[in-house]
Protein backbone atom coordinates (compact mmCIF):
# COMPACT_ATOMS: atom_id res chain seq x y z
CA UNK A 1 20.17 0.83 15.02
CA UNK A 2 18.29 -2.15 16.58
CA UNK A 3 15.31 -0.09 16.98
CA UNK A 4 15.27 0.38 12.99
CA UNK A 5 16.03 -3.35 12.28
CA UNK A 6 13.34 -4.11 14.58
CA UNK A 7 11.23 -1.76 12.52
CA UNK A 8 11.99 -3.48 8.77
CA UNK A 9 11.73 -6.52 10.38
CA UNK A 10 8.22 -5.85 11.41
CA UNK A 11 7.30 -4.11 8.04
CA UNK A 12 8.85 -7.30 6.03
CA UNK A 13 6.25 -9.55 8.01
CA UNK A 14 3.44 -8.31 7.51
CA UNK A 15 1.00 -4.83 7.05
CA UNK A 16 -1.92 -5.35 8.57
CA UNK A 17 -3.02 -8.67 10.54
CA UNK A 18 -4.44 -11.46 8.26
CA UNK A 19 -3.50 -14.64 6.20
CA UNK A 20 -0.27 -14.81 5.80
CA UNK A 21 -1.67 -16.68 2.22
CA UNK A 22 -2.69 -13.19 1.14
CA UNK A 23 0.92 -12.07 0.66
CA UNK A 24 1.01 -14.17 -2.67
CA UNK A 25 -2.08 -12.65 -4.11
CA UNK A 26 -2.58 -12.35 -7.89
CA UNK A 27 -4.51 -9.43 -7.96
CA UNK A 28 -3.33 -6.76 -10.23
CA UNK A 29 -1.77 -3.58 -8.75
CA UNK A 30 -2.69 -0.48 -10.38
CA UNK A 31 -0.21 2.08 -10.48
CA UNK A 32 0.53 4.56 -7.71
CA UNK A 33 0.56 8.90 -9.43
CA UNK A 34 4.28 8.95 -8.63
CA UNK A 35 3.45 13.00 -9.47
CA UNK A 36 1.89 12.75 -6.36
CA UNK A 37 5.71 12.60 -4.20
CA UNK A 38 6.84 15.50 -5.89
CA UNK A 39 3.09 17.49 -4.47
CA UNK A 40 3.80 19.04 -1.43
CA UNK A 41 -0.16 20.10 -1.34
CA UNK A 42 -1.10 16.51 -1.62
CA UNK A 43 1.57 15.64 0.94
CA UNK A 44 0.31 17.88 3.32
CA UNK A 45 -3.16 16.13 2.82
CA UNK A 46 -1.28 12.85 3.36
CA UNK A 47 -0.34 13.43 6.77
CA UNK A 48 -3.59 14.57 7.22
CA UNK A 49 -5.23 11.20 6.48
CA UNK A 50 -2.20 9.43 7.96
CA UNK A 51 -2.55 10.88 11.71
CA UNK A 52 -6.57 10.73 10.99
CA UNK A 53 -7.01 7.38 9.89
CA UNK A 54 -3.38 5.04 10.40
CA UNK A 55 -2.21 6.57 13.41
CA UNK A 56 -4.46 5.40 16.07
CA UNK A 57 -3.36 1.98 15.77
CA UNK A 58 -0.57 2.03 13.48
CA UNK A 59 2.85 3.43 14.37
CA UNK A 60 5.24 5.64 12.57
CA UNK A 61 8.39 5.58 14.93
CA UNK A 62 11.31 5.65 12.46
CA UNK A 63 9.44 9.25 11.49
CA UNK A 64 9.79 12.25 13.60
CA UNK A 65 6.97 15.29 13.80
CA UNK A 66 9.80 17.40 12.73
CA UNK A 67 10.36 15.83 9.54
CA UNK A 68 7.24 17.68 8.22
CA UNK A 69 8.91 20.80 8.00
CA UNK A 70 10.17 19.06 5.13
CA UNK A 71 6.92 19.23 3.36
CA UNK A 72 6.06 22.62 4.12
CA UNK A 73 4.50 22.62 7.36
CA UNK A 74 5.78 25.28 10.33
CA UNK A 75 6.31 23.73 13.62
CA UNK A 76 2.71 25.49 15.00
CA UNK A 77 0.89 23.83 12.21
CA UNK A 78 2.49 20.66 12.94
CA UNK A 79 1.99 21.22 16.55
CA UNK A 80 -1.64 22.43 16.43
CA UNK A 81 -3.43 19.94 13.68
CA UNK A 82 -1.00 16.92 13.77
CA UNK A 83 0.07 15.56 17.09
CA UNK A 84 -2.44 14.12 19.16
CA UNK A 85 -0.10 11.62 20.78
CA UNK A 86 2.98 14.06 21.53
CA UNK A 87 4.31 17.27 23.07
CA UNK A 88 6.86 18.11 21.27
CA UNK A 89 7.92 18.09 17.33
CA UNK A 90 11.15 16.20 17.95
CA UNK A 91 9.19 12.95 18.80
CA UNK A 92 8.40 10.06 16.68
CA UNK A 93 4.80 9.21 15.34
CA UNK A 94 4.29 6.56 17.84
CA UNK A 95 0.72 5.29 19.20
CA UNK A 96 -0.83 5.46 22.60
CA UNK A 97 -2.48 1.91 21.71
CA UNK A 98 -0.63 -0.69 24.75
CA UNK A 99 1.20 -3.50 22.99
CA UNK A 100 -1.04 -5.75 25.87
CA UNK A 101 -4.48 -4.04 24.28
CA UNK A 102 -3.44 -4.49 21.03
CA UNK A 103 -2.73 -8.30 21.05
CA UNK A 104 -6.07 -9.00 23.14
CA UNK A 105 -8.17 -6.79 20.69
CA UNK A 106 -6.26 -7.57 17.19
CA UNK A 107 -4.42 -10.80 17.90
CA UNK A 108 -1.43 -9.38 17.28
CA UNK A 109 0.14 -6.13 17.52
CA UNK A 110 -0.38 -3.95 14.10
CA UNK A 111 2.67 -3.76 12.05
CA UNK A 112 4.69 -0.32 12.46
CA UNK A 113 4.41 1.70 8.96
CA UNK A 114 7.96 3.37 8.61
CA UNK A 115 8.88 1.48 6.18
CA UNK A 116 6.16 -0.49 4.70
CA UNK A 117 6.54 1.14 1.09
CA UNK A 118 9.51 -0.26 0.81
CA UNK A 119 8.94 -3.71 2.49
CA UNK A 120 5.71 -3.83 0.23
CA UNK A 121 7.80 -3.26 -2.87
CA UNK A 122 8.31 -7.11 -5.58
CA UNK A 123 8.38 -7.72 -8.78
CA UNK A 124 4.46 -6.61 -9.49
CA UNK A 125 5.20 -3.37 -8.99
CA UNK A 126 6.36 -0.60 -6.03
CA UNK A 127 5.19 -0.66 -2.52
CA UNK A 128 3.38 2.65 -3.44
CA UNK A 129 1.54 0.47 -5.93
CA UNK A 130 0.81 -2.36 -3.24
CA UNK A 131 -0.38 0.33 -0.80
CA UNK A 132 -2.75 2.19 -3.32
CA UNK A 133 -4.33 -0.72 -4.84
CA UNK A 134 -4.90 -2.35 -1.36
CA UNK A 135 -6.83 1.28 -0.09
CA UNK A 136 -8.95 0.66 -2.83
CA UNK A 137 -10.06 -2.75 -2.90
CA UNK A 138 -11.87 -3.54 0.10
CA UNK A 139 -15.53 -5.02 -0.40
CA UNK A 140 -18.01 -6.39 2.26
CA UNK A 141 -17.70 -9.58 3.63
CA UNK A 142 -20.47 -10.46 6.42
CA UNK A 143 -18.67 -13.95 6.84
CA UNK A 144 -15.63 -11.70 8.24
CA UNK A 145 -15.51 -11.01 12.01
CA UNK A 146 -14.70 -7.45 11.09
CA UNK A 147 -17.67 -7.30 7.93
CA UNK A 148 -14.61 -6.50 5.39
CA UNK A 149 -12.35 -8.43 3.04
CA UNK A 150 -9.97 -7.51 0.58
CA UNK A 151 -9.04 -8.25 -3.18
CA UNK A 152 -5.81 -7.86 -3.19
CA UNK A 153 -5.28 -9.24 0.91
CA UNK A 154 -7.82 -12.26 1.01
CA UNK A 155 -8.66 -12.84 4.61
CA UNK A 156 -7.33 -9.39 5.88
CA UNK A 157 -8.19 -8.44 9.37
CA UNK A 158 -7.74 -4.57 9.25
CA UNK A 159 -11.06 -3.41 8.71
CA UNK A 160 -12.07 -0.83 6.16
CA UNK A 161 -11.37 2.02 8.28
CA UNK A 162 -12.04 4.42 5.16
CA UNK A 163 -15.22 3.09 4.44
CA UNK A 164 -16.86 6.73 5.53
CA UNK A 165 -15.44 7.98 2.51
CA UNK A 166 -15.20 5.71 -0.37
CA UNK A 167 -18.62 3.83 0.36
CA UNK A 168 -20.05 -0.13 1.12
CA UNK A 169 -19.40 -2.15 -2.27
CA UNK A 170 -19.70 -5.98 -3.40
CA UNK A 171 -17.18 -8.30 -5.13
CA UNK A 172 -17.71 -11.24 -7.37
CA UNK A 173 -15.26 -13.84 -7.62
CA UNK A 174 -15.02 -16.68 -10.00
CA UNK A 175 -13.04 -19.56 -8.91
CA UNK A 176 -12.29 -22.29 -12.20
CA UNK A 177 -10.52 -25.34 -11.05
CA UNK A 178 -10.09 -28.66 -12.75
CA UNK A 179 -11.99 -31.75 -12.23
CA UNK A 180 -11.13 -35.03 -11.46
CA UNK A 181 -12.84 -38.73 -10.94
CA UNK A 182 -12.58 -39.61 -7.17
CA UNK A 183 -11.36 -43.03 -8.28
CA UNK A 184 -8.62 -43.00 -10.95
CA UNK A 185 -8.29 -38.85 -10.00
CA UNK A 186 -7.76 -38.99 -14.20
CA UNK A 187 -9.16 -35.32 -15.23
CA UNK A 188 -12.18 -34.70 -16.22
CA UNK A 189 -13.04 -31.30 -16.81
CA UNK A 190 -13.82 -28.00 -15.10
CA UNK A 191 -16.07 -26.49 -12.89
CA UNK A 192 -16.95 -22.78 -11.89
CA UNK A 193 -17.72 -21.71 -8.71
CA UNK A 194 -18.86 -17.74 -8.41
CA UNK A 195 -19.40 -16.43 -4.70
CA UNK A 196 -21.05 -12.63 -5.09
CA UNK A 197 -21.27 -10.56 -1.97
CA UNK A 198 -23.67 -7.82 -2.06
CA UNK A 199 -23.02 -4.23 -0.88
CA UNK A 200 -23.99 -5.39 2.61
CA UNK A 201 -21.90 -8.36 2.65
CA UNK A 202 -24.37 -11.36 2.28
CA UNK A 203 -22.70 -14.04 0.80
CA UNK A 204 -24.04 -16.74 -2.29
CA UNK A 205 -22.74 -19.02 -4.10
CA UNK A 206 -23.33 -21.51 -7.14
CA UNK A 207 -21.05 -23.93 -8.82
CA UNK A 208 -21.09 -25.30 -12.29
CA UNK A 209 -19.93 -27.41 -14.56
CA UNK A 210 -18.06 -25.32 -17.63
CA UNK A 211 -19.80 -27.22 -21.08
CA UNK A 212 -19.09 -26.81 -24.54
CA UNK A 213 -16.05 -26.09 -26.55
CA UNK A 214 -12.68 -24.13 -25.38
CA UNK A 215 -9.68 -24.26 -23.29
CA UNK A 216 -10.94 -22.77 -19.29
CA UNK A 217 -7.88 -22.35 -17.51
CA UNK A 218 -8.21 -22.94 -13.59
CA UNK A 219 -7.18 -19.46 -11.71
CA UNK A 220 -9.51 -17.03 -9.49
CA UNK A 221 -10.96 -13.40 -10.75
CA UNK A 222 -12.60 -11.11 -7.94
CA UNK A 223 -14.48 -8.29 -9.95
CA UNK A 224 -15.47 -5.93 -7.42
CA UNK A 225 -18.83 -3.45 -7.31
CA UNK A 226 -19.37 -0.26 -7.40
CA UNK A 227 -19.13 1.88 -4.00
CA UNK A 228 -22.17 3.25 -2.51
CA UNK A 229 -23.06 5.43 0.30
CA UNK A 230 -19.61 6.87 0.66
CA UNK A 231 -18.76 10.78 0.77
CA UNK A 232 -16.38 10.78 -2.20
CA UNK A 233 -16.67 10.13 -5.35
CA UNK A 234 -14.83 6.95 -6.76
CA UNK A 235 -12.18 9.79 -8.35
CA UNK A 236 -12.03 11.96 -5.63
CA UNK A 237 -11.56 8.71 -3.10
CA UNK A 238 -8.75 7.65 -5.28
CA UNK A 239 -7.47 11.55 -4.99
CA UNK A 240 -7.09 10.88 -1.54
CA UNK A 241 -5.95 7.74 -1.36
CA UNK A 242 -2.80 8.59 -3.68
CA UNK A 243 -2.44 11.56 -1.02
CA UNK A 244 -1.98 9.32 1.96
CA UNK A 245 0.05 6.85 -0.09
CA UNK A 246 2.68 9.73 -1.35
CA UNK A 247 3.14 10.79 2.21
CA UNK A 248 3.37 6.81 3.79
CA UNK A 249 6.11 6.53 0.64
CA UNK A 250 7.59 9.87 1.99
CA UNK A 251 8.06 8.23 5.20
CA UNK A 252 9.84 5.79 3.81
CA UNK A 253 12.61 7.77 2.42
CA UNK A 254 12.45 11.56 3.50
CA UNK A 255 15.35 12.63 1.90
CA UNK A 256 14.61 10.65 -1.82
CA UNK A 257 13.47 13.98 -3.45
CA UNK A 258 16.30 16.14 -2.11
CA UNK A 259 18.69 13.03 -3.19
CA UNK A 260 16.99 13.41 -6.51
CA UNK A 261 17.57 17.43 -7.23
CA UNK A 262 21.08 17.12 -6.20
CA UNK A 263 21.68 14.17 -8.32
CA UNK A 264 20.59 16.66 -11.49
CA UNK A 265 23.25 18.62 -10.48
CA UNK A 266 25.86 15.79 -9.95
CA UNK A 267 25.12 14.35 -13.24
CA UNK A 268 25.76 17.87 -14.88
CA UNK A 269 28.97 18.12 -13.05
CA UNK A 270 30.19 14.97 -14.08
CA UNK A 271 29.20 16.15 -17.84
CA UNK A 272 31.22 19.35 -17.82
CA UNK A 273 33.84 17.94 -16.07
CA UNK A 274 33.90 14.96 -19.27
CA UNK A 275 34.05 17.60 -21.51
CA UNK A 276 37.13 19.09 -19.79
CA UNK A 277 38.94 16.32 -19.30
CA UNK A 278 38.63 14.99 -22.37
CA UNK A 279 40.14 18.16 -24.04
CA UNK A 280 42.96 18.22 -21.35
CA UNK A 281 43.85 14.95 -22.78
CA UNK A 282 43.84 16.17 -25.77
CA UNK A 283 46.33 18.84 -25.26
CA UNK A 284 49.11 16.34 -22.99
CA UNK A 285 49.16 13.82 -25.85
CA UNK A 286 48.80 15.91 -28.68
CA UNK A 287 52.98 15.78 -29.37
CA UNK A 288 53.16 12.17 -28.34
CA UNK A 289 53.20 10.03 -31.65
């Protein structure tokens, strides 16, 4: 119990090291393929991905190896193409990264991802959306220490570490904020500032003031590029993507589609039984005036 509260308390913090400013970010979320849970093909592909790309520094110790057999995996598949950090199927999906290496490489240890699809879940949308629009919205950022940045996580310091597949891209952002006189601070307009980052990461940036007639409102856009160099296509890249998502959301909750079949049957239950009851009503108060 105290290892799993230590878990969603380390999920509720934070995802990946970075600004903790980033967790208010008004970047859109696109929508996660919620088809995608109900795939056990593209499940299969999550894990994949996950114990590819997520597990060498990121933790999965509220999940067991075992668990898999949930998604259609044997225990010699899972044994054979999955677990690179355990012997045996009943362990958890922990990493061999040292807590001691991690801080002095990172600057913190990263975030265990049990249950980060729920912790990642507001208002916006679902933690599945968080997670999917996040995978997708890394752009190059040579000012960075690790070359990346992030739409929707400004200042995050996980790098892109699925850049070898979705490419190198830019990102514009425009940046409108109100202007006022330094000595009555009594508004007087607006200003635009645009930083572009090219697909290698070099930074520019020009400010001006916004002339003529309308209302500008003061708010940031980031419009990012298009991806080059990578091995997938931008459709196929967001293929995957959804596929490692589904399976981190699987995580999450194991047992939410086998929760959801049975509660089709409870619901049908409870609808006969209605029906039932209502005429055995019926008959005890038929002769009661």
């Amino acid at each position: 119990m105290n290892k799993l509260l230590s878990l969603s308390v380390a999920a509720l913090s934070a995802l990946f090291i970075g600004s903790a400013q980033a967790a208010g970010s008004d970047y859109p979320l696109d929508r996660f393929p919620v088809e995608k849970l109900t795939d056990q093909a593209a499940l299969q592909n999550g894990a994949k991905l996950f114990v590819n790309y997520c597990l060498n520094c990121h933790g999965a110790s509220a999940m067991r190896y075992n668990r898999l057999r949930d998604i259609g995996l044997t225990e010699d598949q899972i044994r054979r193409n999955l677990m690179f950090t355990a012997t045996k199927v009943g362990e958890p999906m922990t990493v061999a990264l040292r807590a001691d290496d991690a801080k002095g490489w990172f600057g913190a240890l990263p975030p265990d991802l049990s249950l980060i699809a729920r912790a990642r879940a507001s208002q916006s949308g679902t933690g599945s959306d968080w997670l999917y629009t996040y995978l997708r919205a890394y752009y190059r950022d040579a000012t960075r220490t690790t070359g990346w940045n992030n739409a929707l996580f400004e200042n995050v310091g996980m790098p892109h570490v699925l850049w070898d597949l979705q490419g190198s891209r830019g990102a514009t952002i425009e940046d409108v904020r109100e202007v006022r006189d330094p000595k009555t601070n009594a508004p007087t307009g607006f200003a635009r500032t645009v930083v572009s980052f090219d697909v290698t990461g070099l930074r520019s940036e020009r400010t001006e003031k916004i002339e003529g007639g309308g209302h500008p409102h003061a708010g940031k856009t980031i419009k990012l590029g298009k991806p080059e160099g990578g091995q997938l296509s931008a459709p196929d890249y967001d293929k995957q993507i959804a596929d490692l998502v589904a399976f981190v959301t699987y995580m999450s909750d194991p047992t939410a589609a086998q929760r959801t079949r049975l509660g089709v049957w409870v619901l049908l239950f409870l609808t006969i039984f209605t029906v039932f009851a209502w005429h055995l009503n019926r008959v005890y108060w038929k002769d009661v005036k």
